[in-house]
Protein backbone atom coordinates (compact mmCIF):
# COMPACT_ATOMS: atom_id res chain seq x y z
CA UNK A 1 19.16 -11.27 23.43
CA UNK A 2 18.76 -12.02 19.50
CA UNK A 3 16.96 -15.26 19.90
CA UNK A 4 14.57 -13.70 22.29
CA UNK A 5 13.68 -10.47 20.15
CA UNK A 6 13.86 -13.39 17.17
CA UNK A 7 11.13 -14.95 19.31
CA UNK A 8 8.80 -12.32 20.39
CA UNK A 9 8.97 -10.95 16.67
CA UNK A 10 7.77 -14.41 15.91
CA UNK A 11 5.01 -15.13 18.45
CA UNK A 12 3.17 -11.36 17.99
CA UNK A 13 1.38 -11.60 14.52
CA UNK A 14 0.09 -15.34 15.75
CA UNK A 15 -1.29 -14.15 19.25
CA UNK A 16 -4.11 -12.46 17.55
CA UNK A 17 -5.18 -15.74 15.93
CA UNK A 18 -7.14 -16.49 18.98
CA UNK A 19 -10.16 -14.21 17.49
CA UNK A 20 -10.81 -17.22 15.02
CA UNK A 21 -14.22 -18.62 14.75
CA UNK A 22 -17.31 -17.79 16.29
CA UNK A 23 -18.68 -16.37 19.25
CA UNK A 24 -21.85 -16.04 20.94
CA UNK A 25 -23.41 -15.11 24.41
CA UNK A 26 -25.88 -12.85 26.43
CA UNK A 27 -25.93 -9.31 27.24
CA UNK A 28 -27.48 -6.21 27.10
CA UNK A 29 -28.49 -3.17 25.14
CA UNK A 30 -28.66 0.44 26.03
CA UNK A 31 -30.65 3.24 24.19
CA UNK A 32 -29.84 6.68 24.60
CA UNK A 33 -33.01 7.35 26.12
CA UNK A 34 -31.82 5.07 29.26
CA UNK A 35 -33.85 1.97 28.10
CA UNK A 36 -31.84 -1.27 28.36
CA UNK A 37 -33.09 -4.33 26.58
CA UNK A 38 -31.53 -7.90 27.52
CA UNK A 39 -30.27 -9.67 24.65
CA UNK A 40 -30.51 -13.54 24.44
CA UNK A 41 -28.02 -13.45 21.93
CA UNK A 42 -24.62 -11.32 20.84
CA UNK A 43 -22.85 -13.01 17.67
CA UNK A 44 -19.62 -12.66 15.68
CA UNK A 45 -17.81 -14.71 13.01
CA UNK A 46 -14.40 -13.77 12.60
CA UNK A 47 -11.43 -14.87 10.29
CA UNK A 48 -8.17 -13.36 11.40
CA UNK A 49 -4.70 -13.87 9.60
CA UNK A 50 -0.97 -12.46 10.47
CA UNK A 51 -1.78 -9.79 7.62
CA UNK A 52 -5.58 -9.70 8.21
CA UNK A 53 -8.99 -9.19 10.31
CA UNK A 54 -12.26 -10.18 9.26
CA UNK A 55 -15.34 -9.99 10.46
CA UNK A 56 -17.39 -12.29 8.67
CA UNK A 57 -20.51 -11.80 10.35
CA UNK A 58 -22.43 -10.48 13.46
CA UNK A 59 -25.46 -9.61 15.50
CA UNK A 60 -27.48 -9.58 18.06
CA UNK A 61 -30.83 -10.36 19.34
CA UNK A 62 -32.21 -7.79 21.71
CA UNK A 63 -35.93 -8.57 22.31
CA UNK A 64 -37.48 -6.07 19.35
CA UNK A 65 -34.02 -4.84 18.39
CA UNK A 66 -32.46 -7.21 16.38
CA UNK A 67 -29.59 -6.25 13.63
CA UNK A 68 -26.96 -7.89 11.63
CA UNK A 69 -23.70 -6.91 9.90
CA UNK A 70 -21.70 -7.66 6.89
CA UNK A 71 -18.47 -8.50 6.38
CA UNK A 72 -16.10 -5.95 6.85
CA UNK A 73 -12.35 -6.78 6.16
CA UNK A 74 -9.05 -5.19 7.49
CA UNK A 75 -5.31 -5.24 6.87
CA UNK A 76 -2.91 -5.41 9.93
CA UNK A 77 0.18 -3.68 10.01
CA UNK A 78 2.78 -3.87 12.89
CA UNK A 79 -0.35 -4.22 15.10
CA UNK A 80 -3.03 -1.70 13.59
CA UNK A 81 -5.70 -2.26 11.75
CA UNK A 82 -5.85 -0.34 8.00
CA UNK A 83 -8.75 -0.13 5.95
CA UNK A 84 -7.63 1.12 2.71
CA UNK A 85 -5.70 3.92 3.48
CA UNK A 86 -7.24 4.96 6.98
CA UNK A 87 -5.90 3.32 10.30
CA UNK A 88 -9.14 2.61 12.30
CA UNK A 89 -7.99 0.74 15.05
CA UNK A 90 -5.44 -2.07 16.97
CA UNK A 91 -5.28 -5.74 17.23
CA UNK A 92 -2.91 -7.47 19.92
CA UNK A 93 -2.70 -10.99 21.21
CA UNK A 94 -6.34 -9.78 23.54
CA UNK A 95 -8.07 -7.45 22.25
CA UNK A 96 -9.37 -6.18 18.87
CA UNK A 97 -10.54 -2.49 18.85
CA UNK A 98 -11.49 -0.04 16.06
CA UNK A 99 -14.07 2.56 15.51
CA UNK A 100 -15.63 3.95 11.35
CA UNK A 101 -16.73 6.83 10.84
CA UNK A 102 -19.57 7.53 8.23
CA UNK A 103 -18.93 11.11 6.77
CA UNK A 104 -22.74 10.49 4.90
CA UNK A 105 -24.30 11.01 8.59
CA UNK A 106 -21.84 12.21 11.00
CA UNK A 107 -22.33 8.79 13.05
CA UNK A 108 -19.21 6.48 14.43
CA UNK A 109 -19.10 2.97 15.25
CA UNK A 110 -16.89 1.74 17.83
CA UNK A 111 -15.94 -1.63 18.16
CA UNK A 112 -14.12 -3.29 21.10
CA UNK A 113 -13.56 -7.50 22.00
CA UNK A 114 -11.30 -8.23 24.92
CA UNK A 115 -10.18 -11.73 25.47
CA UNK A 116 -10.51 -12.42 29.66
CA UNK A 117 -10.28 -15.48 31.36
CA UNK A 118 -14.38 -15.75 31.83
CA UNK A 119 -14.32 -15.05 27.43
CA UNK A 120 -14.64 -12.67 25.35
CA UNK A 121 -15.56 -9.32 26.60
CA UNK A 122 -17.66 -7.51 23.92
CA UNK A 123 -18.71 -3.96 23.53
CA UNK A 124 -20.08 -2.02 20.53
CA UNK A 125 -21.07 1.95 20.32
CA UNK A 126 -23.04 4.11 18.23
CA UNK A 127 -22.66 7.64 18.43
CA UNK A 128 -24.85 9.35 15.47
CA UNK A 129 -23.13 12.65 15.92
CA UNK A 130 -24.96 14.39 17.99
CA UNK A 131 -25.12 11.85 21.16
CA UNK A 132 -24.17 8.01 22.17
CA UNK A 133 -27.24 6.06 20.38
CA UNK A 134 -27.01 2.52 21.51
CA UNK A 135 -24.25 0.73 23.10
CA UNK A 136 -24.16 -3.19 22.87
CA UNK A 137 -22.21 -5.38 25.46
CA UNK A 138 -21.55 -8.88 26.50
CA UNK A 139 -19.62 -11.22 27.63
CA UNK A 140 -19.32 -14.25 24.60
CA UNK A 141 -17.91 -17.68 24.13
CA UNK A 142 -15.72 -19.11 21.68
CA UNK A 143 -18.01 -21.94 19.77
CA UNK A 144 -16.20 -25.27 19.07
């Protein structure tokens, strides 16, 4: 029983390492409004450690709507995600997901990746504090 708790203590923290590198693919947006916009593109570059997550970069191409974010790095701890002193989210051998909250505006951003077997199952949410803004989805590939 020792060698196999020994084991699975072992194996956890390195499960997550299958969010390194980059990822791209198709999908869609969604205003609030109802409009949906195809995007021809949905990136991320991410760097993630046993005591680490970063994202190193990301975006998307949505037709008009087109954005890109900066780096934004987090410790993990026994499975959850820390920035600074605030616990925003989880990270487990398939799926990464946390959500920031911006006290300047009232708006949240929410942040999920699910590996599946077809990839990586991607979905991003802004709520500005009043309603659900845009939501982002897709399903992405890992890049060699």
């Amino acid at each position: 029983m020792l060698k196999v708790l020994l084991f699975v203590m072992l194996l956890l923290p390195s499960m997550a390492l299958s969010f390194n590198g980059k990822l791209s693919g198709p999908g869609n947006a969604i205003y609030s409004s109802g409009t949906e916009l195809p995007c021809s593109e949905i990136f991320l570059e991410m760097k993630v450690t046993q005591t680490s997550f970063e994202l190193i970069q990301g975006g998307y191409i949505c037709g008009f709507l087109q954005a890109g974010f900066d780096s934004f790095k987090m410790d993990i701890r026994n499975g959850e995600l820390w920035h600074k002193d605030q616990k925003l989210g989880y990270i487990s051998d398939n799926k990464i997901s946390y959500q920031v909250y911006d006290p300047a505006d009232g708006s949240t951003y929410f942040f999920n990746l699910a590996k599946e077997q077809s990839g990586y199952r991607y979905f991003e949410e802004w709520d500005d504090g009043s309603k659900i803004a845009l939501k982002v989805f897709g399903v992405l590939d890992l890049l060699p």
